[in-house]
C-alpha atoms as a PDB file:
ATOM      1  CA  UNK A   1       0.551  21.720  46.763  1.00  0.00           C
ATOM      2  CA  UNK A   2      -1.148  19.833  43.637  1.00  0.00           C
ATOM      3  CA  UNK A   3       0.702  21.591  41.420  1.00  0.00           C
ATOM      4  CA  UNK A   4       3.994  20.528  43.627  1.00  0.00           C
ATOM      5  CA  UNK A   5       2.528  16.897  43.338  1.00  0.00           C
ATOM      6  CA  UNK A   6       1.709  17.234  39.422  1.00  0.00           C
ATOM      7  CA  UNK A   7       5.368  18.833  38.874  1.00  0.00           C
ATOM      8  CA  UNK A   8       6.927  16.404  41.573  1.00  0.00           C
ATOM      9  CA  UNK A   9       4.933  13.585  39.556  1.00  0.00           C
ATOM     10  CA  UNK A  10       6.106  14.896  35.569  1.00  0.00           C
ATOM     11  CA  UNK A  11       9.574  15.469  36.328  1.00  0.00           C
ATOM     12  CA  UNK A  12       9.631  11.092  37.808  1.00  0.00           C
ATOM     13  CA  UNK A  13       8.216   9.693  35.654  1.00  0.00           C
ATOM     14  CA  UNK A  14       8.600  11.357  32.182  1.00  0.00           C
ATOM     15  CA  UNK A  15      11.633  14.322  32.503  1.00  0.00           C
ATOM     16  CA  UNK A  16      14.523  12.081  35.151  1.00  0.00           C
ATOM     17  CA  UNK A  17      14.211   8.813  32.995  1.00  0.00           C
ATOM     18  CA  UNK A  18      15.010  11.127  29.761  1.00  0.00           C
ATOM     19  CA  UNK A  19      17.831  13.447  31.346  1.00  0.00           C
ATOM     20  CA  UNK A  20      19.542  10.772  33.417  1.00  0.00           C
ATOM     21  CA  UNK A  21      18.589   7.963  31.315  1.00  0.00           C
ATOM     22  CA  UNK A  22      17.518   5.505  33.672  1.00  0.00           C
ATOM     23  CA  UNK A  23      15.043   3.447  31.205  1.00  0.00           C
ATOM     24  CA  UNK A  24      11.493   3.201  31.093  1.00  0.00           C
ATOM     25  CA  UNK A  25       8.923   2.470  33.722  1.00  0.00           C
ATOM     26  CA  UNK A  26       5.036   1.588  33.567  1.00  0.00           C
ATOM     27  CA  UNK A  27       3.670   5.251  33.264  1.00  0.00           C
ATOM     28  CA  UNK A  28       5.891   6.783  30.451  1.00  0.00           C
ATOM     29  CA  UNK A  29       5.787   3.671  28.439  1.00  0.00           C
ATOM     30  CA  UNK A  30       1.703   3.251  28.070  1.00  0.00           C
ATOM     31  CA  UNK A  31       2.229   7.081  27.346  1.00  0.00           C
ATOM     32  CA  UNK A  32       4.516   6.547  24.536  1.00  0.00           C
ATOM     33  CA  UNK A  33       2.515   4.163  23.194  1.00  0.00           C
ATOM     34  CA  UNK A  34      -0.727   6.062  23.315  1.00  0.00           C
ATOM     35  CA  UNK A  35       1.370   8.834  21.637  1.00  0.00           C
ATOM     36  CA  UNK A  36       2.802   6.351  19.080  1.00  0.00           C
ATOM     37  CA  UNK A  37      -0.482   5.337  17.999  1.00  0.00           C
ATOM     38  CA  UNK A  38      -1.790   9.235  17.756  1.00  0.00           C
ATOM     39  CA  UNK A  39       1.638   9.629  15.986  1.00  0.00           C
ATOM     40  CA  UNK A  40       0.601   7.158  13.363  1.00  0.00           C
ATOM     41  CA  UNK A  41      -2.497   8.645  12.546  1.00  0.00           C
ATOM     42  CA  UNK A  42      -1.401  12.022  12.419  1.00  0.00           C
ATOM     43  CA  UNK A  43       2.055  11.063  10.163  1.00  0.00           C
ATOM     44  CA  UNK A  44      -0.069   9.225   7.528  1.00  0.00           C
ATOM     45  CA  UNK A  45      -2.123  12.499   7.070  1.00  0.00           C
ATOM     46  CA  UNK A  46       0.921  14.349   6.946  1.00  0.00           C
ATOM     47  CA  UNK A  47       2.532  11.819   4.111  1.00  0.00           C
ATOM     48  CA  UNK A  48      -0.844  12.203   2.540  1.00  0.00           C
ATOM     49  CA  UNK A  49      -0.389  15.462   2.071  1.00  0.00           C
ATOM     50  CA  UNK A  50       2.963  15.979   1.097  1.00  0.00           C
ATOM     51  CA  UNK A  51       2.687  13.485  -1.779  1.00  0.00           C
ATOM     52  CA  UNK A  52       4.424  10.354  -0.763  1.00  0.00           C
ATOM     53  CA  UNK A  53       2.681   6.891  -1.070  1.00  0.00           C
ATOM     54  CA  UNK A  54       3.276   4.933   1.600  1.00  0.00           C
ATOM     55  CA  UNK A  55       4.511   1.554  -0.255  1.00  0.00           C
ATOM     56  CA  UNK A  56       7.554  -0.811  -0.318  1.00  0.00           C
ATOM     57  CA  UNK A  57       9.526   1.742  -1.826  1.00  0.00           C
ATOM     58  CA  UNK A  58       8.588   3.873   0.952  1.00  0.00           C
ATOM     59  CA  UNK A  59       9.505   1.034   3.581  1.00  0.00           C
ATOM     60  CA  UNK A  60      12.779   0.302   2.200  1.00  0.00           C
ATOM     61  CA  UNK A  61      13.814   3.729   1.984  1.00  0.00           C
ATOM     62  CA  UNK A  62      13.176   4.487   5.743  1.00  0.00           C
ATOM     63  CA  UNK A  63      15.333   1.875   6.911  1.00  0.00           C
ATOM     64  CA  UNK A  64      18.761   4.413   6.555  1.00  0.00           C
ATOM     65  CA  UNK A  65      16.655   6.726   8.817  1.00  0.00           C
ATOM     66  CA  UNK A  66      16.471   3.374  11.411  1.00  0.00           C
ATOM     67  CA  UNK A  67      20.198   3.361  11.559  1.00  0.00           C
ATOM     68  CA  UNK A  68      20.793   6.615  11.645  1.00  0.00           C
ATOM     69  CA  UNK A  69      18.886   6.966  14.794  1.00  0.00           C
ATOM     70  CA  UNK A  70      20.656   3.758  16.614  1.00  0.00           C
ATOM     71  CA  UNK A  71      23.899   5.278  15.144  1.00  0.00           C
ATOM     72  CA  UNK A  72      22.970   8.606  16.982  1.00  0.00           C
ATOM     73  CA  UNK A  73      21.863   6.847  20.302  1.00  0.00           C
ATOM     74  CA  UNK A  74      24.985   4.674  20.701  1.00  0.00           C
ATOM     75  CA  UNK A  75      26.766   8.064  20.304  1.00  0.00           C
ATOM     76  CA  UNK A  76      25.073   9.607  22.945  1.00  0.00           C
ATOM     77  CA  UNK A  77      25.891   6.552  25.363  1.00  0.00           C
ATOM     78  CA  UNK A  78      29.726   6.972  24.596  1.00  0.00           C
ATOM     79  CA  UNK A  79      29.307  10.290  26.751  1.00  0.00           C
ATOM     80  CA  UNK A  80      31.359  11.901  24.220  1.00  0.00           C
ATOM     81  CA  UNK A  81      28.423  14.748  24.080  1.00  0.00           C
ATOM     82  CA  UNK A  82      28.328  16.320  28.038  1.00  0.00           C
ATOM     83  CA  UNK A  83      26.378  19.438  26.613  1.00  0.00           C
ATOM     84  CA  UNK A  84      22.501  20.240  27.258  1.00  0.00           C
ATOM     85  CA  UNK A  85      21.237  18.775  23.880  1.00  0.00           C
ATOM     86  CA  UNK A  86      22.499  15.319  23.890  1.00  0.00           C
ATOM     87  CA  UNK A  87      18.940  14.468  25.467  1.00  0.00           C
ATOM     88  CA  UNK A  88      17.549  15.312  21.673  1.00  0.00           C
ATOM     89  CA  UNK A  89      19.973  12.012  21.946  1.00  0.00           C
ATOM     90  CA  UNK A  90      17.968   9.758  24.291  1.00  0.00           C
ATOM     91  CA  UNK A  91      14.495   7.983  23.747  1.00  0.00           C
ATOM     92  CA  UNK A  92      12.224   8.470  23.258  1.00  0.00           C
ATOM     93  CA  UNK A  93      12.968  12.131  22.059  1.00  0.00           C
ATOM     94  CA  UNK A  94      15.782  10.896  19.562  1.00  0.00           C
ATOM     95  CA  UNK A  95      12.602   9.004  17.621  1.00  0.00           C
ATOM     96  CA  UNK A  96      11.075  12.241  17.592  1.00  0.00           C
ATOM     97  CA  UNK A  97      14.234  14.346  16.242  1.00  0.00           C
ATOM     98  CA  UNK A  98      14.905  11.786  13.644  1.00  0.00           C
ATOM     99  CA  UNK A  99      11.288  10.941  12.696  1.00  0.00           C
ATOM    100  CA  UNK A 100      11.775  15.206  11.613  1.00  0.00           C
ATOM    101  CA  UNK A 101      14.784  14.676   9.999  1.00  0.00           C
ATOM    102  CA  UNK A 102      12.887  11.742   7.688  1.00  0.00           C
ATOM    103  CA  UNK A 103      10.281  14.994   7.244  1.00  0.00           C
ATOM    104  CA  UNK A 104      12.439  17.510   6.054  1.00  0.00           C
ATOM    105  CA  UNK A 105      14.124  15.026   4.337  1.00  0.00           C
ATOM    106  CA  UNK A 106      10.934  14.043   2.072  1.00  0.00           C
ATOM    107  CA  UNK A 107       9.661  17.249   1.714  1.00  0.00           C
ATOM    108  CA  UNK A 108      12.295  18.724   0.187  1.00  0.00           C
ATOM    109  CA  UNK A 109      13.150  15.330  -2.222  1.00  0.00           C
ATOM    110  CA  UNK A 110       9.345  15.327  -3.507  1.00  0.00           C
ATOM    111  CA  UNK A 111       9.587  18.965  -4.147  1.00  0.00           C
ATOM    112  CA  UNK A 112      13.075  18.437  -6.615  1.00  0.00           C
ATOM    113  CA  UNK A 113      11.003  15.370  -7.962  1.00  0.00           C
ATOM    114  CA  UNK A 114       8.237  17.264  -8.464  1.00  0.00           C
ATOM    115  CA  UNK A 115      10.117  19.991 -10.361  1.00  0.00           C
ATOM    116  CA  UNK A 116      12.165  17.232 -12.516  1.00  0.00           C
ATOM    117  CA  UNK A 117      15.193  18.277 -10.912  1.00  0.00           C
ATOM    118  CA  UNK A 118      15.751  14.382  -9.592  1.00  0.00           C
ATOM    119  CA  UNK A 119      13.967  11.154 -10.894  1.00  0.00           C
ATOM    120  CA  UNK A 120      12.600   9.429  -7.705  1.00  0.00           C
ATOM    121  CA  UNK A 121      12.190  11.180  -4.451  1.00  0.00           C
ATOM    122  CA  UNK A 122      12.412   7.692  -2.828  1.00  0.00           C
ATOM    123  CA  UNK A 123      15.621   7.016  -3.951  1.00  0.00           C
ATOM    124  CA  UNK A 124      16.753  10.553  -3.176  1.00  0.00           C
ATOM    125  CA  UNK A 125      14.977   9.769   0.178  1.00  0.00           C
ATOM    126  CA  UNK A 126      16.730   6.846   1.043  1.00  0.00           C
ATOM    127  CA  UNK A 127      20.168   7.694  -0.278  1.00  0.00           C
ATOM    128  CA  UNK A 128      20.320  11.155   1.916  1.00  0.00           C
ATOM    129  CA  UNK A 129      19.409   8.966   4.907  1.00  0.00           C
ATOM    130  CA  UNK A 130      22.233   6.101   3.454  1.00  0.00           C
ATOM    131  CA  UNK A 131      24.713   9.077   3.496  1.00  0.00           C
ATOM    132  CA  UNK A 132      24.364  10.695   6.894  1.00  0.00           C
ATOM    133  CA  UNK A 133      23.967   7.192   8.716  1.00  0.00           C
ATOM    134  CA  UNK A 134      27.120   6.657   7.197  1.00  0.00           C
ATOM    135  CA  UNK A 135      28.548  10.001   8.574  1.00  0.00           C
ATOM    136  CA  UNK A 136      27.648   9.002  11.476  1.00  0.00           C
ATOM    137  CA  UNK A 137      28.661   5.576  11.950  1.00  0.00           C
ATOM    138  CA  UNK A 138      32.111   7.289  10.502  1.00  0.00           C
ATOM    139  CA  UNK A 139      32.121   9.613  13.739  1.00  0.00           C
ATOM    140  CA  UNK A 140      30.890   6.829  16.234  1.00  0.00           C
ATOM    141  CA  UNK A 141      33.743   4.536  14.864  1.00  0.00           C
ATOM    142  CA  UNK A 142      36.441   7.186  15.339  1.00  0.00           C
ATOM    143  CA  UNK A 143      35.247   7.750  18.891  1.00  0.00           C
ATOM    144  CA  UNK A 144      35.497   4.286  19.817  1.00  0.00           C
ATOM    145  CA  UNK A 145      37.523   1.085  18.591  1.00  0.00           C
ATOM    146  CA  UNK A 146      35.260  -2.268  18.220  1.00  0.00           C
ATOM    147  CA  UNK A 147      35.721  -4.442  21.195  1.00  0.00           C
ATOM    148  CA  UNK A 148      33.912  -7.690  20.890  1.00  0.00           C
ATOM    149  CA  UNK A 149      32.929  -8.179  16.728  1.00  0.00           C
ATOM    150  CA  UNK A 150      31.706 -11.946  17.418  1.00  0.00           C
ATOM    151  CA  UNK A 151      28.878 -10.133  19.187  1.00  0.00           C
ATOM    152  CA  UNK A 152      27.445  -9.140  15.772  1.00  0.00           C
ATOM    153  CA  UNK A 153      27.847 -12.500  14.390  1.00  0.00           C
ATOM    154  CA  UNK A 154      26.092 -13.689  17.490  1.00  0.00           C
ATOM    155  CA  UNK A 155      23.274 -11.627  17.548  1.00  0.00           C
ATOM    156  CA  UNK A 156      22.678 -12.303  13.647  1.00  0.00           C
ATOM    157  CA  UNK A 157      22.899 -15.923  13.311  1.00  0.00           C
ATOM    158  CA  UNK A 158      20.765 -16.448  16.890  1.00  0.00           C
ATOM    159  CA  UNK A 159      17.550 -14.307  14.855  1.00  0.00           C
ATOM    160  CA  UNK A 160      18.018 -15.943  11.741  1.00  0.00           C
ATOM    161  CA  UNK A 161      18.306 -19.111  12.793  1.00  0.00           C
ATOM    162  CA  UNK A 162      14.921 -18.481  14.906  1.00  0.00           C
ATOM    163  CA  UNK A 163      13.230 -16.694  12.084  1.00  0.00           C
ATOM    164  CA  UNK A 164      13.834 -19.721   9.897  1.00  0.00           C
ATOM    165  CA  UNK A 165      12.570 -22.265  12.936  1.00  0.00           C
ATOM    166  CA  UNK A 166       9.526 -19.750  12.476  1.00  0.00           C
ATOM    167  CA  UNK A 167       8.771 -19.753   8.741  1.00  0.00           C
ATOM    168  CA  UNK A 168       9.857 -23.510   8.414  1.00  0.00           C
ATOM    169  CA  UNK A 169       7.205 -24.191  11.186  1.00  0.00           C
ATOM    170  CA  UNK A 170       4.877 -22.015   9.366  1.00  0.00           C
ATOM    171  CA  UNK A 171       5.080 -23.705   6.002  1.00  0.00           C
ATOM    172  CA  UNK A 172       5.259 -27.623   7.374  1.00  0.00           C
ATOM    173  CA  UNK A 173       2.029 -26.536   9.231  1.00  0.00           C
ATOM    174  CA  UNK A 174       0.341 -25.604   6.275  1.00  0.00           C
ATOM    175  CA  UNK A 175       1.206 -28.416   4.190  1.00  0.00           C
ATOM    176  CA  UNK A 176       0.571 -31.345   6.834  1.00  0.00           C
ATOM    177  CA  UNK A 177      -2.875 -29.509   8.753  1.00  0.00           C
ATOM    178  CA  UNK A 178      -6.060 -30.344   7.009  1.00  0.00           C
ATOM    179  CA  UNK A 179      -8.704 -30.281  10.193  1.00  0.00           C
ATOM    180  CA  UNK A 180      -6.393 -27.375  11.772  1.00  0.00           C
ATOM    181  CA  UNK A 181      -6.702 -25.266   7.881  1.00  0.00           C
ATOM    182  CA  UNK A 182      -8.298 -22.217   9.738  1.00  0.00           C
ATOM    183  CA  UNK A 183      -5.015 -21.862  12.350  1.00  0.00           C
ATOM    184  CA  UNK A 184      -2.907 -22.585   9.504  1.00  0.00           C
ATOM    185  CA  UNK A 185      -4.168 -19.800   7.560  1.00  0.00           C
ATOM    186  CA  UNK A 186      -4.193 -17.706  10.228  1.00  0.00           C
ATOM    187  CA  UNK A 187      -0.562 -18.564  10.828  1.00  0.00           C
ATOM    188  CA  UNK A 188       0.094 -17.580   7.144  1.00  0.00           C
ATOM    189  CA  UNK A 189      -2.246 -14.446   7.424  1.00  0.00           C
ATOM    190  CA  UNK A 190       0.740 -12.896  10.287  1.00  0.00           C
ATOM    191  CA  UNK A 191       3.332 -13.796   7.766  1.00  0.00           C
ATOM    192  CA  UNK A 192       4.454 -16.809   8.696  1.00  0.00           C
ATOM    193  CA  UNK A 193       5.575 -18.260   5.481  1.00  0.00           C
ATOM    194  CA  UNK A 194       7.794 -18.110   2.751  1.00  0.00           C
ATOM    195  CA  UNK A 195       5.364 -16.578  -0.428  1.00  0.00           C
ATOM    196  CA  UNK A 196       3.105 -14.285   1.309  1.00  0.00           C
ATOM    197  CA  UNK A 197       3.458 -11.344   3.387  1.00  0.00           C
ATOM    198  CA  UNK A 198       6.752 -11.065   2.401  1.00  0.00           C
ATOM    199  CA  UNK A 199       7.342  -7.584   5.072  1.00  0.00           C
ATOM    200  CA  UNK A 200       6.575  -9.808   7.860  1.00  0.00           C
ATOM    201  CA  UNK A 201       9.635 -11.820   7.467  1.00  0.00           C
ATOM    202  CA  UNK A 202      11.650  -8.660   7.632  1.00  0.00           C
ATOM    203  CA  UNK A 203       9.412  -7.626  11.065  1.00  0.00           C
ATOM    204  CA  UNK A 204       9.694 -10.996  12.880  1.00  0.00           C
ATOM    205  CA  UNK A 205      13.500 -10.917  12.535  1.00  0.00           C
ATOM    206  CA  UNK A 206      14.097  -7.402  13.128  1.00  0.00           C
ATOM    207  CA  UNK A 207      12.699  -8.423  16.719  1.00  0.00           C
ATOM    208  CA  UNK A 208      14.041 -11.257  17.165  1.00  0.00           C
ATOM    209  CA  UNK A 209      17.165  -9.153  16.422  1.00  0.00           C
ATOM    210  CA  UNK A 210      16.599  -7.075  19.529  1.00  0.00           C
ATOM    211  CA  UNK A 211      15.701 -10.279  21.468  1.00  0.00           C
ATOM    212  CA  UNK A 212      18.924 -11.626  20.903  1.00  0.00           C
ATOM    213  CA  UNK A 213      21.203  -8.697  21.411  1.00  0.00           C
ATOM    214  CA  UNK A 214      19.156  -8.197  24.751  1.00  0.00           C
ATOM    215  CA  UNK A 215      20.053 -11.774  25.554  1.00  0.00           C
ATOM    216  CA  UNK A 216      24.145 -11.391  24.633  1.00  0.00           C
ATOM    217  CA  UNK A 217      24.192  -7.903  26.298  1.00  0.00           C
ATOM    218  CA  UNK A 218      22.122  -8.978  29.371  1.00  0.00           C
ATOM    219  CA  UNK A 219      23.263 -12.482  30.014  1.00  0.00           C
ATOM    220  CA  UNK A 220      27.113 -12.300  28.660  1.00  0.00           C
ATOM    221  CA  UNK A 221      28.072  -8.717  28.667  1.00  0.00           C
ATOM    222  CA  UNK A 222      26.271  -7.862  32.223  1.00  0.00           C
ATOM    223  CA  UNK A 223      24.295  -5.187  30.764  1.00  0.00           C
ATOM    224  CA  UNK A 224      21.434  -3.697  32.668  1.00  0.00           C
ATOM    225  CA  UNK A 225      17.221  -4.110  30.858  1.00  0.00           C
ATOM    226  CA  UNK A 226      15.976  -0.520  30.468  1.00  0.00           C
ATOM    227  CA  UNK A 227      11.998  -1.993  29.560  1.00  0.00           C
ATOM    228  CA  UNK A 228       9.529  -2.170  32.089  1.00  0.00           C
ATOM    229  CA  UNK A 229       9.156  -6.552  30.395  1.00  0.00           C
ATOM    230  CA  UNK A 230      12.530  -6.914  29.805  1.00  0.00           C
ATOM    231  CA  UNK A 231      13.340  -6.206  33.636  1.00  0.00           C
ATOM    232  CA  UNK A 232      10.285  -8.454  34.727  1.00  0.00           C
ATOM    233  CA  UNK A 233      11.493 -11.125  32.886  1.00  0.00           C
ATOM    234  CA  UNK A 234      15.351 -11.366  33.634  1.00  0.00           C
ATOM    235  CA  UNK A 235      14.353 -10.161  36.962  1.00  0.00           C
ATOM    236  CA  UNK A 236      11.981 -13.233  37.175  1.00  0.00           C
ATOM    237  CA  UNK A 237      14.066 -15.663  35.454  1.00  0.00           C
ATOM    238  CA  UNK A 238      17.405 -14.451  36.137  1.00  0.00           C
ATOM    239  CA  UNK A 239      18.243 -14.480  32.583  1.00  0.00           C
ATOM    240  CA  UNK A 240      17.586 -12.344  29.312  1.00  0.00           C
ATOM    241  CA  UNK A 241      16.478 -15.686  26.930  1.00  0.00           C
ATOM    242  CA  UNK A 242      13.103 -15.569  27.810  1.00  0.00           C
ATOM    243  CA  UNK A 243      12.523 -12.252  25.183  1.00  0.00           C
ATOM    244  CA  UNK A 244      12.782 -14.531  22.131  1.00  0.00           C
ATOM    245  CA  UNK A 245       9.748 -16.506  22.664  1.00  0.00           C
ATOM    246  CA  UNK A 246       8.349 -13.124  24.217  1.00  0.00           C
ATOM    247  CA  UNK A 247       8.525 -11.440  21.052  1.00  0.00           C
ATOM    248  CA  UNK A 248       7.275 -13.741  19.024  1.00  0.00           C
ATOM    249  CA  UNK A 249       4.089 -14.230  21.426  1.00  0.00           C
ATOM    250  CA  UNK A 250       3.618 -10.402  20.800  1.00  0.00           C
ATOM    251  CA  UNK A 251       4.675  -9.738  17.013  1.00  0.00           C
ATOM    252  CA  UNK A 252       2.802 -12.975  15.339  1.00  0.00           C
ATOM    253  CA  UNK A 253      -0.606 -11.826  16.973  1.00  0.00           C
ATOM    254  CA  UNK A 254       0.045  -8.236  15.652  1.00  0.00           C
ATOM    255  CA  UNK A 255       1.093  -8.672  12.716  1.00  0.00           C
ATOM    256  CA  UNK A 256      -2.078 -10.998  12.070  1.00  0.00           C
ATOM    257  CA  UNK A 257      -4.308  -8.705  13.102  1.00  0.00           C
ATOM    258  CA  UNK A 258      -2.968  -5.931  10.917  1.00  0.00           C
ATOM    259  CA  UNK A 259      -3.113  -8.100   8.180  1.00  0.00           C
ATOM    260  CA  UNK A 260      -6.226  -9.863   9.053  1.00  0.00           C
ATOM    261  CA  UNK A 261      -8.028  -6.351   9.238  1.00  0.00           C
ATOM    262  CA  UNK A 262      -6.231  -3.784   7.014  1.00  0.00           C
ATOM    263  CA  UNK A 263      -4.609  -5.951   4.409  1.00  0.00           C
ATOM    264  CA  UNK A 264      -7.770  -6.573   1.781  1.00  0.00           C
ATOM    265  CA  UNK A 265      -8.845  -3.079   1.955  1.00  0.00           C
ATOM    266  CA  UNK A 266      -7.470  -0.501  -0.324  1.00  0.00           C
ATOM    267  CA  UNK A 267      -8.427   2.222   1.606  1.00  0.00           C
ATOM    268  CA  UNK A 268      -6.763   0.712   5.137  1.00  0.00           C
ATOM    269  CA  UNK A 269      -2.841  -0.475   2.473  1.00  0.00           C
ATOM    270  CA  UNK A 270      -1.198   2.523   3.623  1.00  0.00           C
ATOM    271  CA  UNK A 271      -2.300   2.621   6.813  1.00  0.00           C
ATOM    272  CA  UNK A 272      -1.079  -1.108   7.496  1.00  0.00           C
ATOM    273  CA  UNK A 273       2.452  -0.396   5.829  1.00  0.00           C
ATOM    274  CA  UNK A 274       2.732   2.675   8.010  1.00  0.00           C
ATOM    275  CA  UNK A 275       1.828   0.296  11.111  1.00  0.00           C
ATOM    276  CA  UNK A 276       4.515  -2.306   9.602  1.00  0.00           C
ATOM    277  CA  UNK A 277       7.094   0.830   9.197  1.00  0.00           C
ATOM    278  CA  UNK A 278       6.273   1.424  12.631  1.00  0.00           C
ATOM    279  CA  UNK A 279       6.782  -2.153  14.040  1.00  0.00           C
ATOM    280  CA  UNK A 280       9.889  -2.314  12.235  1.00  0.00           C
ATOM    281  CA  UNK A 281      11.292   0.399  14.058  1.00  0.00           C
ATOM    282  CA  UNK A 282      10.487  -1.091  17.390  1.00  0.00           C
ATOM    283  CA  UNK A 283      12.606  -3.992  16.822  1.00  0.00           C
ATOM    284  CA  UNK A 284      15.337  -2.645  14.283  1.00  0.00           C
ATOM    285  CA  UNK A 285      16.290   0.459  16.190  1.00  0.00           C
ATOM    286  CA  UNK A 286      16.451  -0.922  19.703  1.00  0.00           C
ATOM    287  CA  UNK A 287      18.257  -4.244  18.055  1.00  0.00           C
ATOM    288  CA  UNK A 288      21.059  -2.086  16.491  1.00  0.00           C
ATOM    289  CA  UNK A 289      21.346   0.245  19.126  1.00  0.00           C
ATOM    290  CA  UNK A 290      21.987  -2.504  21.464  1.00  0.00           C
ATOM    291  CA  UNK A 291      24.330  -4.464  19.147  1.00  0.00           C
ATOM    292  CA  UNK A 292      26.692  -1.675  18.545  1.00  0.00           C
ATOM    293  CA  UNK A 293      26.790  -1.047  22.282  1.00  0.00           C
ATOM    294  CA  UNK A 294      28.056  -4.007  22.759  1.00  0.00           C
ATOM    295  CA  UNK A 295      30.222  -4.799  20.105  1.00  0.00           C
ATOM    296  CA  UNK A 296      32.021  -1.226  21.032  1.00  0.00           C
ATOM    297  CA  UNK A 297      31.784  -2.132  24.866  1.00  0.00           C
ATOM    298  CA  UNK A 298      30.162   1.073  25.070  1.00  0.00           C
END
């Protein structure tokens, strides 16, 4: 009988949500992101020892791997693939498959570097992740026509133009507060500002990215919220807007205690751009996935 209730209780909450991809509920996400933070942890090790640094270069080059992923996801949801391994295809398990792609991938490019047979193993890196993204988005493309393009265009200029609100506010703050200097700089610290913690800029819009395709998808495309917040909220409110202000609530305090904590000591660099890597793809990959739903009326 308990092991009835244990299998009963598995195949609920972590096994239907991935094979009949119904979204996330309370359980399986504060298990994912229990794993994600053991993930971190263990991947920065596992860099470590392979050789790669985990720097800019390293950040910038990941970013193919980001769309490759949302390419592969927005494939699955055409339901092109029927067979037993399109739910390598569904999250979180496609993080997993792609996050060993982005392995194999720099193992074998550090290697060739290491041998002189290629210059940079990051730019081998990134442009092997450049090429099959583009594969991919080749195949996704030829399996469906593009629907609504303004969506795009929507979904860009609504998290720039908040990103901007964001940084402007940041900046006037720090030139106009004099008794407030200790906010101010702790405003600056989370990257709100134009000079410093340039990666943050990058982070704050990649989530307000997924913000606003959540809002176009949810409130003018009648998609359905697949997050245990996003559902609270529109559920709540009645409409998808409310995950803009959300996600900035969430991503300024994070981002200011990573670099509050991690960002002056040299030991603690990688592991805060490996945290940053990490935040990025929690906002980029969901963002695109979403976008190129919609703009395929997938």
């Amino acid at each position: 009988m308990q092991f009835e209730t244990l299998r009963d209780f598995i195949y609920y909450y972590y096994i239907n949500p991935v094979l009949y991809d119904t979204g996330y509920n309370p359980v399986n996400t504060l298990t994912w992101a229990v794993l994600l933070c053991l993930f971190i942890f263990g991947t920065l090790s596992l860099l470590r020892r392979i050789g790669v640094v985990v720097d800019g270069d390293f950040m910038a080059a990941v970013v193919p791997y980001i769309v490759l992923g949302s390419v592969l996801r927005v494939i699955e949801d055409t339901g092109e693939i029927t067979a037993w391994y399109r739910i390598i295809l569904v999250s979180p398990a496609i993080y997993f498959a792609v996050f060993l792609v982005c392995i194999i991938s720099l193992y074998v490019t550090v290697r060739l570097a290491e041998l002189g047979i290629i210059r940079s193993y990051q730019q081998a890196f990134a442009g092997s992740g450049a090429l099959m993204a583009v594969i991919s988005l080749t195949a996704l493309l030829w399996m469906r026509s593009i629907k609504y393009p303004e969506v795009l265009v929507q979904v860009l200029a609504i998290s720039l133009l908040v990103t901007a609100f964001v940084y402007l506010a940041g900046a006037l703050l720090r030139k106009t507060s004099h008794n407030l200097s200790d906010f101010a700089n702790t405003v600056q610290a989370a990257g709100v500002g134009f000079m410093k913690a340039r990666h943050s800029a990058v982070i704050i819009w990649s989530h307000l990215f997924d913000a606003a395709s959540t809002y176009i998808g949810v409130d003018f495309h009648a998609y359905q919220p697949k997050h245990v917040v996003e559902r609270f909220l529109v559920e709540s409110t009645g409409t998808a807007i409310g995950m803009i202000p959300m996600k900035l609530a969430v991503i300024i305090p994070v981002l200011y205690i990573i670099y509050r904590y991690l960002m002056h000591d040299d030991e603690d660099i990688e592991l805060m751009n490996l945290l940053l890597v990490a935040l990025l793809v929690l906002g980029l990959a969901p963002g695109l996935r979403n976008t190129l739903r919609i703009c395929l009326g997938v």
